[in-house]
PDB file of N, CA and C in Angstrom:
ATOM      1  N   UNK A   1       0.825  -1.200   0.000  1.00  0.00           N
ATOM      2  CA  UNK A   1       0.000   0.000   0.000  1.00  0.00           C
ATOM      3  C   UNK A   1       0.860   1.251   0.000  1.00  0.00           C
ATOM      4  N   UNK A   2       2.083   1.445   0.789  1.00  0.00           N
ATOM      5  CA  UNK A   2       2.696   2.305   0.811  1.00  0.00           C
ATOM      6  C   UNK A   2       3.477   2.668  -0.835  1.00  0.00           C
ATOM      7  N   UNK A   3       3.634   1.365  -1.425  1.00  0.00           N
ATOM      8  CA  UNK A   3       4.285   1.927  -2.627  1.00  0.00           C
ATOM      9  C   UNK A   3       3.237   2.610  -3.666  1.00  0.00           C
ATOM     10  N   UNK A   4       1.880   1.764  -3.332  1.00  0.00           N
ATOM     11  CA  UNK A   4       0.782   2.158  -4.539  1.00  0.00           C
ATOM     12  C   UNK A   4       0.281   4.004  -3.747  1.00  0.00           C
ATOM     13  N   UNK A   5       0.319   4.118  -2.470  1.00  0.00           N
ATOM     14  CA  UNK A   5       0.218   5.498  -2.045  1.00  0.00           C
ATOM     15  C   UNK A   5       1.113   6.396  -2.724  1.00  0.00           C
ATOM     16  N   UNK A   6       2.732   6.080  -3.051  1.00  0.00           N
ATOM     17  CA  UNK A   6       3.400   7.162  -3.359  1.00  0.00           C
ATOM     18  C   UNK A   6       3.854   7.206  -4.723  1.00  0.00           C
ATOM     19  N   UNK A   7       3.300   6.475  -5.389  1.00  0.00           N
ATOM     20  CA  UNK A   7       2.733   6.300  -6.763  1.00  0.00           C
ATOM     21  C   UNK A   7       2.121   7.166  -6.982  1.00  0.00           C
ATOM     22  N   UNK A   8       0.628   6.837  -6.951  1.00  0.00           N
ATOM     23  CA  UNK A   8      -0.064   7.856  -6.555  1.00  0.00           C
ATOM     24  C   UNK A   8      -0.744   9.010  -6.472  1.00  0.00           C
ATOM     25  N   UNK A   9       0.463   9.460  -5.394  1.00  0.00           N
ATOM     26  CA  UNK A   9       0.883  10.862  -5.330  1.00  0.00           C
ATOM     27  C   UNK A   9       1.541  11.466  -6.076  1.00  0.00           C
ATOM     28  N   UNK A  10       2.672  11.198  -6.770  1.00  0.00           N
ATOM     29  CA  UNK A  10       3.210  11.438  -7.705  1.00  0.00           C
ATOM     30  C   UNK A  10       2.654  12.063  -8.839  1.00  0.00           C
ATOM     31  N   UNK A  11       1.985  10.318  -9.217  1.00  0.00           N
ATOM     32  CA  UNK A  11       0.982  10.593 -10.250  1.00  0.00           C
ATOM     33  C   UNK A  11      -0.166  11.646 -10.619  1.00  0.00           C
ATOM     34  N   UNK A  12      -0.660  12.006  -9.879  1.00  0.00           N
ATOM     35  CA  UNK A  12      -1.961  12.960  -9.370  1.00  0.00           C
ATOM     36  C   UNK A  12      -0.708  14.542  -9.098  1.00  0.00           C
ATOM     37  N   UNK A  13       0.402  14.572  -8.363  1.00  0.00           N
ATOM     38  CA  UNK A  13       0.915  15.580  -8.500  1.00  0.00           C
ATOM     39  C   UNK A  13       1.175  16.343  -9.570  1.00  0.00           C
ATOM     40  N   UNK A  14       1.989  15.510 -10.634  1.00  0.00           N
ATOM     41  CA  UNK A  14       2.388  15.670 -11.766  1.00  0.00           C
ATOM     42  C   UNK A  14       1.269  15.922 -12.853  1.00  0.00           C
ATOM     43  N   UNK A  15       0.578  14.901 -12.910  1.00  0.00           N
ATOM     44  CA  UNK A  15      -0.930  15.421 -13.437  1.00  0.00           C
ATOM     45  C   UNK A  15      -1.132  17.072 -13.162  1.00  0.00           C
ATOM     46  N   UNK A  16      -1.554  17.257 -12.131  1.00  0.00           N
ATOM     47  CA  UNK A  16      -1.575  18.881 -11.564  1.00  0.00           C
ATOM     48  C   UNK A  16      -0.819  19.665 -12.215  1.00  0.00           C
ATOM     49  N   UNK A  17       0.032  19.244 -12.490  1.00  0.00           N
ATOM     50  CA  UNK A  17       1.095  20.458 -13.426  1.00  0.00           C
ATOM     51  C   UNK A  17       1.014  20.211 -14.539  1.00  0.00           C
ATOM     52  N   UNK A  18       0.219  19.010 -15.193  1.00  0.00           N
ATOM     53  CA  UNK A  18      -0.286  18.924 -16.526  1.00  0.00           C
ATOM     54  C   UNK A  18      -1.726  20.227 -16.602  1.00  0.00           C
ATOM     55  N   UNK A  19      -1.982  20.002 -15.767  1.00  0.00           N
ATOM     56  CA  UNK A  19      -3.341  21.244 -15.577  1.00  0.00           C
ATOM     57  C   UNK A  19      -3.052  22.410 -15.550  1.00  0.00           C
ATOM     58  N   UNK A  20      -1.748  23.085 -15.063  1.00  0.00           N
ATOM     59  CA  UNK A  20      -1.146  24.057 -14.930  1.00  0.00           C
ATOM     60  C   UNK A  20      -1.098  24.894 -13.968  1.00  0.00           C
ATOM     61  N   UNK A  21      -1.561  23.513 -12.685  1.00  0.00           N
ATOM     62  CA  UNK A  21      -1.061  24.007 -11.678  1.00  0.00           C
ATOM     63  C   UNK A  21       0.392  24.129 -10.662  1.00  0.00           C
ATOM     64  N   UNK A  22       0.742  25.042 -10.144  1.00  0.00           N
ATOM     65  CA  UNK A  22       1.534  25.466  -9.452  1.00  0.00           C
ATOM     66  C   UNK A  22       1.684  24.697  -7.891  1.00  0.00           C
ATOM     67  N   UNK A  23       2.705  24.762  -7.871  1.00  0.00           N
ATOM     68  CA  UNK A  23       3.305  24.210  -6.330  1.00  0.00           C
ATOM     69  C   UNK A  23       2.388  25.163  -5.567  1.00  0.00           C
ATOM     70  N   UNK A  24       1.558  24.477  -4.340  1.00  0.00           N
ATOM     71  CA  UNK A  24       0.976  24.865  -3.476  1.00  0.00           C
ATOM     72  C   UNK A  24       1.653  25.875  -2.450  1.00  0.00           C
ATOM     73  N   UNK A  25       1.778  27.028  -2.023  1.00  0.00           N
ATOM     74  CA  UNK A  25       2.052  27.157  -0.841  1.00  0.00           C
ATOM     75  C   UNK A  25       1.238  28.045  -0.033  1.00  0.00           C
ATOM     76  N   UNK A  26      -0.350  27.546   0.216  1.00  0.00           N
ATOM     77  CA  UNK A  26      -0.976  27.764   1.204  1.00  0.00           C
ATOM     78  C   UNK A  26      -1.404  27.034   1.783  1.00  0.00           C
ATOM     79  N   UNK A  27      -1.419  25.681   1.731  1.00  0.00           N
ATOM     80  CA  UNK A  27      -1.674  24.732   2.586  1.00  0.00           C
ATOM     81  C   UNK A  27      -1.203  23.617   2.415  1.00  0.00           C
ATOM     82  N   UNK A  28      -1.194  22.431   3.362  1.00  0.00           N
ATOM     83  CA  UNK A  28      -0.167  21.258   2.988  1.00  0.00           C
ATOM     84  C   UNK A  28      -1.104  20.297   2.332  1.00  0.00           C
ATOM     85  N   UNK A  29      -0.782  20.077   0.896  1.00  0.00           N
ATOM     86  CA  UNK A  29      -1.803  19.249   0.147  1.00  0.00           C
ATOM     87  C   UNK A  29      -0.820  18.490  -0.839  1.00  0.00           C
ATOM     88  N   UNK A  30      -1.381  17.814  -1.736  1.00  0.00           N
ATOM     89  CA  UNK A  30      -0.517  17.021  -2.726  1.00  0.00           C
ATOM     90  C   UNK A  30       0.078  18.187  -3.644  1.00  0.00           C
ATOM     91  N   UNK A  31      -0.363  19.361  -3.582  1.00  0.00           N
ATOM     92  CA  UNK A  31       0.318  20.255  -4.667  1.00  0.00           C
ATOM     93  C   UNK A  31       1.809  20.612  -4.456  1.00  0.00           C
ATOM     94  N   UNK A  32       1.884  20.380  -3.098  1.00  0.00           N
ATOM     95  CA  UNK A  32       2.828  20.906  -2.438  1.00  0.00           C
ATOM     96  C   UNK A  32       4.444  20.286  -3.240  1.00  0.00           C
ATOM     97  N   UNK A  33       5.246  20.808  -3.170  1.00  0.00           N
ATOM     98  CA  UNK A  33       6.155  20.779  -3.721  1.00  0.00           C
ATOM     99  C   UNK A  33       6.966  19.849  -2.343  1.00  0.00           C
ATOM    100  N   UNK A  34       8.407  19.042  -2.682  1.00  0.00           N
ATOM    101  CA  UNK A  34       9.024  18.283  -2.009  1.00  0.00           C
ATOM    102  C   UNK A  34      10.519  17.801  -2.323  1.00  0.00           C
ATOM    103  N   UNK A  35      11.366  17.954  -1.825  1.00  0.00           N
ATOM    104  CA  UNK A  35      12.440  17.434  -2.505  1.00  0.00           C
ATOM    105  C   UNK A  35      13.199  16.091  -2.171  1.00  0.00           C
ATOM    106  N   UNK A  36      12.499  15.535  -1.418  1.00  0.00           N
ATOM    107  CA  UNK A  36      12.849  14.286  -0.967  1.00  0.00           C
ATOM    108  C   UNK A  36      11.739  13.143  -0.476  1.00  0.00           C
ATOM    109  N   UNK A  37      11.956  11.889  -0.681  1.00  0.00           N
ATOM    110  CA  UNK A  37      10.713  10.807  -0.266  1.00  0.00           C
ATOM    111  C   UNK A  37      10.369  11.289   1.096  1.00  0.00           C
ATOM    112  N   UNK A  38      11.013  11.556   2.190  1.00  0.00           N
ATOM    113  CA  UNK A  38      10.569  12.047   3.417  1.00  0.00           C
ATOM    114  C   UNK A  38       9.294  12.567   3.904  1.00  0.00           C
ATOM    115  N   UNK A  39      10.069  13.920   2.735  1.00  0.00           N
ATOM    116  CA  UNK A  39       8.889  14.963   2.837  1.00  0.00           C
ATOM    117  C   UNK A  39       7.930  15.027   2.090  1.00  0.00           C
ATOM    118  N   UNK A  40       7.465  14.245   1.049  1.00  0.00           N
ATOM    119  CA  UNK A  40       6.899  13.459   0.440  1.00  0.00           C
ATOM    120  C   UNK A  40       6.070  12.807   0.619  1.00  0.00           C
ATOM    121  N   UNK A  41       6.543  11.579   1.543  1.00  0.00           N
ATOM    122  CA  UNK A  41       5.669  11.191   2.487  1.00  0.00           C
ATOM    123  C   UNK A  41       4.702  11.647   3.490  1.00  0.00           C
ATOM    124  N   UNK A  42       5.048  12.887   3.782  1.00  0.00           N
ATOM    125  CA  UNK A  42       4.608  13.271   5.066  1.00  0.00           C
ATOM    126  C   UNK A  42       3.313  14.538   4.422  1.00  0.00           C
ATOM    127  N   UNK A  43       3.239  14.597   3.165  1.00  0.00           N
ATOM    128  CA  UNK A  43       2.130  15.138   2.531  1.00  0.00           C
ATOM    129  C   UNK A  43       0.909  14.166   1.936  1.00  0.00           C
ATOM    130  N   UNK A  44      -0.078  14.852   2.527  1.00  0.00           N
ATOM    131  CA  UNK A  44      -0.796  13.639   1.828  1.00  0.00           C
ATOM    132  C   UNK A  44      -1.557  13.787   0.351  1.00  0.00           C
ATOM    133  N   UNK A  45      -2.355  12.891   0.336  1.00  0.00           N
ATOM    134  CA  UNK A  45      -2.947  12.617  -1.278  1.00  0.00           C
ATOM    135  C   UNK A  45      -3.546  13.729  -1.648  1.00  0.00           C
ATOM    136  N   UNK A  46      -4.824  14.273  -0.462  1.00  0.00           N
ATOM    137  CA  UNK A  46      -5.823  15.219  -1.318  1.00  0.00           C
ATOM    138  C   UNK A  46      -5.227  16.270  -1.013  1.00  0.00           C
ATOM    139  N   UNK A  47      -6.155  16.878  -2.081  1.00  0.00           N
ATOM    140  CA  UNK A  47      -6.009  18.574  -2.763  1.00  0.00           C
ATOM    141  C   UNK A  47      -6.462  19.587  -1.347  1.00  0.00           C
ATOM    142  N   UNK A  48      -5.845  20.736  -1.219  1.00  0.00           N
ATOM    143  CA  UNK A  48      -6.389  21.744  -0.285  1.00  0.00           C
ATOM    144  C   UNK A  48      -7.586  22.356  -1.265  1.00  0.00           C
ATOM    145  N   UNK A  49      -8.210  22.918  -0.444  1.00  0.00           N
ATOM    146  CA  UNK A  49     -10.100  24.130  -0.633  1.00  0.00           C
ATOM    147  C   UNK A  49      -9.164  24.780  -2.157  1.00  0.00           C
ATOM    148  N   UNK A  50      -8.114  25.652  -2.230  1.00  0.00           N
ATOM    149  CA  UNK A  50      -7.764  25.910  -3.271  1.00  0.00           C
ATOM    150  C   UNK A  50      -7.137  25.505  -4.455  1.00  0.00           C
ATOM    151  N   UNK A  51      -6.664  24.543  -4.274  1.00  0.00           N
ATOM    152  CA  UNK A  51      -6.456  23.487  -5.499  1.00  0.00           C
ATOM    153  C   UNK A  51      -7.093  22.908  -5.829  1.00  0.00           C
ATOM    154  N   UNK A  52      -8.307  22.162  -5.237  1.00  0.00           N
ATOM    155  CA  UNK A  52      -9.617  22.092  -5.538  1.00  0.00           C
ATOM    156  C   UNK A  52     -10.421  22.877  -6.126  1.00  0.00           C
ATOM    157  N   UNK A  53     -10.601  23.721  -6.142  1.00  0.00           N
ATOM    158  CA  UNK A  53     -11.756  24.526  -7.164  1.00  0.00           C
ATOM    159  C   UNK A  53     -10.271  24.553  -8.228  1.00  0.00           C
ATOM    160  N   UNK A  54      -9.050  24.624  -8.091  1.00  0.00           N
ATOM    161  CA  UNK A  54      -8.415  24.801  -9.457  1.00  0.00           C
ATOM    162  C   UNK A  54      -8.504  23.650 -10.327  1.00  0.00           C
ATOM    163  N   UNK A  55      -8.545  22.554  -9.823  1.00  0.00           N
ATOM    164  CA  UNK A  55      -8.698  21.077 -10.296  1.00  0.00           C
ATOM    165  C   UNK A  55      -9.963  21.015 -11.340  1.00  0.00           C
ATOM    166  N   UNK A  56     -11.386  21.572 -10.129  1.00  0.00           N
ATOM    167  CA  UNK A  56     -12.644  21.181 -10.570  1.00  0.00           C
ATOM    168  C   UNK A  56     -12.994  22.356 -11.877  1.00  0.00           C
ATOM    169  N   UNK A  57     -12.089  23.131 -12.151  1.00  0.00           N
ATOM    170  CA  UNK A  57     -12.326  24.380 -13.015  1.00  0.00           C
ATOM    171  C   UNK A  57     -11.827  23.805 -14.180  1.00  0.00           C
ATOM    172  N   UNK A  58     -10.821  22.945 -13.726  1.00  0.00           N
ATOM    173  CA  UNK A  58      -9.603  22.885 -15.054  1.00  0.00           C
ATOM    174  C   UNK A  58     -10.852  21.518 -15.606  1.00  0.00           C
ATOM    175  N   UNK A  59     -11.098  20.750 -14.736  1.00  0.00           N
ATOM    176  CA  UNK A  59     -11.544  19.295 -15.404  1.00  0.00           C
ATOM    177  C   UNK A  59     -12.831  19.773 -15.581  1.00  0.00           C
ATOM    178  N   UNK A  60     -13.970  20.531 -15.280  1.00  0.00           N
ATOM    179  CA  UNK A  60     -15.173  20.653 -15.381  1.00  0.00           C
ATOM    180  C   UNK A  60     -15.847  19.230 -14.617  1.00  0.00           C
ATOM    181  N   UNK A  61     -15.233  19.166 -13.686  1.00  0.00           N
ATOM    182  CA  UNK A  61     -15.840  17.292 -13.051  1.00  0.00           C
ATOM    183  C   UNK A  61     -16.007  18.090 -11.068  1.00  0.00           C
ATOM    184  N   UNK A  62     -17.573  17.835 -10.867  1.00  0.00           N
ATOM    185  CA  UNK A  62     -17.693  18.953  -9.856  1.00  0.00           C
ATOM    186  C   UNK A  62     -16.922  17.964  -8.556  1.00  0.00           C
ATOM    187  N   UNK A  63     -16.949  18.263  -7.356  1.00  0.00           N
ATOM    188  CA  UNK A  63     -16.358  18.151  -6.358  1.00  0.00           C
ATOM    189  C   UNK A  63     -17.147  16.914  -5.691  1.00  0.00           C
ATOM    190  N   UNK A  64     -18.785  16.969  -5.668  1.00  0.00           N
ATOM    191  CA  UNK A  64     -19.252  15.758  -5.318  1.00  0.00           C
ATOM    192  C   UNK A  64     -19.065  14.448  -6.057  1.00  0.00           C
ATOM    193  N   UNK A  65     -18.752  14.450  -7.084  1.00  0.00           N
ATOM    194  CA  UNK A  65     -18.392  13.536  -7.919  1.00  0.00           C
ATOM    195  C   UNK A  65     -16.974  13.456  -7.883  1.00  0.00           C
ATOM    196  N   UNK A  66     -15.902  13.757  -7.416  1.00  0.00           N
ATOM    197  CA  UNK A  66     -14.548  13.491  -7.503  1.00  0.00           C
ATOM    198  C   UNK A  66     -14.843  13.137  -6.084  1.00  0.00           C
ATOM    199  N   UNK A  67     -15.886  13.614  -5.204  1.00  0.00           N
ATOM    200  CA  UNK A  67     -15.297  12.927  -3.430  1.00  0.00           C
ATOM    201  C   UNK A  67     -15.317  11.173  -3.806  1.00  0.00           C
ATOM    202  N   UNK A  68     -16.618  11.109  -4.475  1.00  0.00           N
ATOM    203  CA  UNK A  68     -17.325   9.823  -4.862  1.00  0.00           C
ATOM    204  C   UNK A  68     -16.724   8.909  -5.225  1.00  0.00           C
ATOM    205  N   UNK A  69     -15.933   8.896  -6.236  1.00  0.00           N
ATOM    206  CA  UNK A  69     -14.598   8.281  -7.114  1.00  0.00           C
ATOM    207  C   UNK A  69     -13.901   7.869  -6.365  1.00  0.00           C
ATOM    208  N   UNK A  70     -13.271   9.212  -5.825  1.00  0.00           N
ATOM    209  CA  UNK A  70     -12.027   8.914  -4.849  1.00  0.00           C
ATOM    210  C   UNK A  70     -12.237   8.141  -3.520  1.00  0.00           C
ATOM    211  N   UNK A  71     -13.595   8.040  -3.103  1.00  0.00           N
ATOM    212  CA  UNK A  71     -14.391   6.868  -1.736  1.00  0.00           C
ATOM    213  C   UNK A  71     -13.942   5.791  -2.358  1.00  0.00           C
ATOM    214  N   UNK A  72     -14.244   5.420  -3.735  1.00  0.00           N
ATOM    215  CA  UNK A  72     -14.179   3.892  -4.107  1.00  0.00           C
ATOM    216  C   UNK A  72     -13.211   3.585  -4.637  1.00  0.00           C
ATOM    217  N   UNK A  73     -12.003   4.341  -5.084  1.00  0.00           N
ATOM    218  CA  UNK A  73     -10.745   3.993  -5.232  1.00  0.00           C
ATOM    219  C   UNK A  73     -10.081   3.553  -3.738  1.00  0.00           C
ATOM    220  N   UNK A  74     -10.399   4.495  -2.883  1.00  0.00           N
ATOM    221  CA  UNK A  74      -9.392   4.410  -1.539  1.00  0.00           C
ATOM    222  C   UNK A  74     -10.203   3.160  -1.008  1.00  0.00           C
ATOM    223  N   UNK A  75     -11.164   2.955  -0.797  1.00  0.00           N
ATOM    224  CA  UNK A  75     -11.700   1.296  -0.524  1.00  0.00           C
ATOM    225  C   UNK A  75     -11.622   0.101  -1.132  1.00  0.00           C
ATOM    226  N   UNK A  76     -11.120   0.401  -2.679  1.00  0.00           N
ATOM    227  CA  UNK A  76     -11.084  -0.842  -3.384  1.00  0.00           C
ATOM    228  C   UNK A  76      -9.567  -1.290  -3.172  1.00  0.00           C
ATOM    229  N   UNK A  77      -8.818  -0.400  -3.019  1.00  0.00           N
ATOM    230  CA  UNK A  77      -7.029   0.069  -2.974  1.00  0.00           C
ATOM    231  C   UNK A  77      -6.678  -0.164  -1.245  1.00  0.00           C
ATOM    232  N   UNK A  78      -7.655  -0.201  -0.255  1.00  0.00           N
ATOM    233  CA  UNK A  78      -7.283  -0.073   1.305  1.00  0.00           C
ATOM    234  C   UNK A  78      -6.445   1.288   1.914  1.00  0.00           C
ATOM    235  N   UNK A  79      -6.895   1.940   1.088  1.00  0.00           N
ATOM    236  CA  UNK A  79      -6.034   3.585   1.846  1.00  0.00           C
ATOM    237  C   UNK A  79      -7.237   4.329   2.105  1.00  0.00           C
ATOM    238  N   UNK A  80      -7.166   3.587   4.164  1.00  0.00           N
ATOM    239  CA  UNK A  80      -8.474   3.911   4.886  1.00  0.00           C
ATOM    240  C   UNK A  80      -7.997   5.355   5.202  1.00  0.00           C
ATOM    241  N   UNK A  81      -6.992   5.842   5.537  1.00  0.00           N
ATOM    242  CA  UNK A  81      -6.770   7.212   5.953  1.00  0.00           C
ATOM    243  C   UNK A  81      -7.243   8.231   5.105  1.00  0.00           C
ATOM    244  N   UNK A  82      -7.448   8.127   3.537  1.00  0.00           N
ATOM    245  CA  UNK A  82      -7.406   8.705   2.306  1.00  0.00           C
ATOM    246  C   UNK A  82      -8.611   8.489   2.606  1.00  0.00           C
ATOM    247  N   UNK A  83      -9.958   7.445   2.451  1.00  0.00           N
ATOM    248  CA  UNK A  83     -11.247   7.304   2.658  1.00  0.00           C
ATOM    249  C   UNK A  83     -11.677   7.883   2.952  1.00  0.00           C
ATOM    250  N   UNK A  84     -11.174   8.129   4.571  1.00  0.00           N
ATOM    251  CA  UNK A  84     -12.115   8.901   5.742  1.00  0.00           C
ATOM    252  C   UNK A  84     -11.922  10.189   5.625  1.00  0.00           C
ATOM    253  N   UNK A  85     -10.972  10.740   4.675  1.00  0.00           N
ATOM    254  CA  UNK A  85     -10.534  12.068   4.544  1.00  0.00           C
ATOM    255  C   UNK A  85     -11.943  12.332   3.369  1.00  0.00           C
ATOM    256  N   UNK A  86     -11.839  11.894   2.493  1.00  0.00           N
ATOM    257  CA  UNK A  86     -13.008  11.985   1.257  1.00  0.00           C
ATOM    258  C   UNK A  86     -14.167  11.517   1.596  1.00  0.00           C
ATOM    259  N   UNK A  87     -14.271  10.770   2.955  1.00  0.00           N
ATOM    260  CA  UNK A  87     -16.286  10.670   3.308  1.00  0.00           C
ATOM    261  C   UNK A  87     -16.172  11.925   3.918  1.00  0.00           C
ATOM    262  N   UNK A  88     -15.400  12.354   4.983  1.00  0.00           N
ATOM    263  CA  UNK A  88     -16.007  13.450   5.745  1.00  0.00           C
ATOM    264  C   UNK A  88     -16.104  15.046   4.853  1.00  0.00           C
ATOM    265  N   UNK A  89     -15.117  15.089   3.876  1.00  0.00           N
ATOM    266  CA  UNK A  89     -15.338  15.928   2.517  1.00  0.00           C
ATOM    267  C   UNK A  89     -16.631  15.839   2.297  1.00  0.00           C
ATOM    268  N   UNK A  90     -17.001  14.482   1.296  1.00  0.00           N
ATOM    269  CA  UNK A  90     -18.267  14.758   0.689  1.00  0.00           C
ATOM    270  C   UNK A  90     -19.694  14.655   1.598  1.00  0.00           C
ATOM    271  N   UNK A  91     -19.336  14.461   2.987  1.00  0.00           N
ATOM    272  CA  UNK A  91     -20.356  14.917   3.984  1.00  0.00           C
ATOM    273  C   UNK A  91     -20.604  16.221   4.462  1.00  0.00           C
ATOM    274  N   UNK A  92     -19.652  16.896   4.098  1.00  0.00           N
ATOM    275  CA  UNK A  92     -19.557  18.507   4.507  1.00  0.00           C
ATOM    276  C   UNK A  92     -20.353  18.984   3.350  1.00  0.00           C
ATOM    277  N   UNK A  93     -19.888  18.350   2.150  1.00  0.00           N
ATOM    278  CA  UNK A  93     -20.452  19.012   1.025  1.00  0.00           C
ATOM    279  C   UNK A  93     -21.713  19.354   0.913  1.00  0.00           C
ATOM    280  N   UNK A  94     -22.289  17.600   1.723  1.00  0.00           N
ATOM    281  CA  UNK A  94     -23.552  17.811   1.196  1.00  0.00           C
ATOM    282  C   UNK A  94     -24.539  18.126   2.588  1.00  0.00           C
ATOM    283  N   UNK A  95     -23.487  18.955   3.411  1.00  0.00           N
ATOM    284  CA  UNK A  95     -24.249  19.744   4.766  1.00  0.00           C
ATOM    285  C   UNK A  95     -25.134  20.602   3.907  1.00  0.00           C
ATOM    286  N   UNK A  96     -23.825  21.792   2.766  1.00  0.00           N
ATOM    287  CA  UNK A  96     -24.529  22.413   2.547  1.00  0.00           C
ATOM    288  C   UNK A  96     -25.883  22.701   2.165  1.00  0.00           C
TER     289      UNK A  96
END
């Protein structure tokens, strides 16, 4: 799990800069820039509130539907930490 996590991340990072997004530096999210597996590690998968609407702008794919996805990837894959991060997301969402 740890290798398919920092896969991943990678993957989904780099993607991001296929979108034309920029290294994060307002909050600690996957945008975030890193120069070593360490610190790397110690960032996690999802997007911060503002790389998120940059994501959902760039893809036109809204936010309840990417929490959704990303529930059944992180359950089919066992990255319960990543899960519970994206149920309590798309439970906030749909406070509103």
């Amino acid at each position: 799990r740890l290798c398919l996590l920092r896969t991943v991340k990678t993957a989904t990072h780099e993607t991001g800069h296929m979108f034309s997004m920029a290294h994060c530096t307002r909050y600690r999210c996957n945008m975030c820039g890193s120069n070593h597996r360490a610190e790397r590690d110690s960032l996690p998968l999802w997007l911060c509130p503002h790389c998120l609407a940059k994501l959902t702008w760039a893809t036109k794919v809204g936010p309840v539907e990417r929490f959704q996805k990303l529930i059944d990837f992180s359950k089919a894959t066992g990255l319960r930490t990543e899960q519970a991060f994206y149920e309590k997301s798309l439970a906030a969402m749909r406070e509103e």
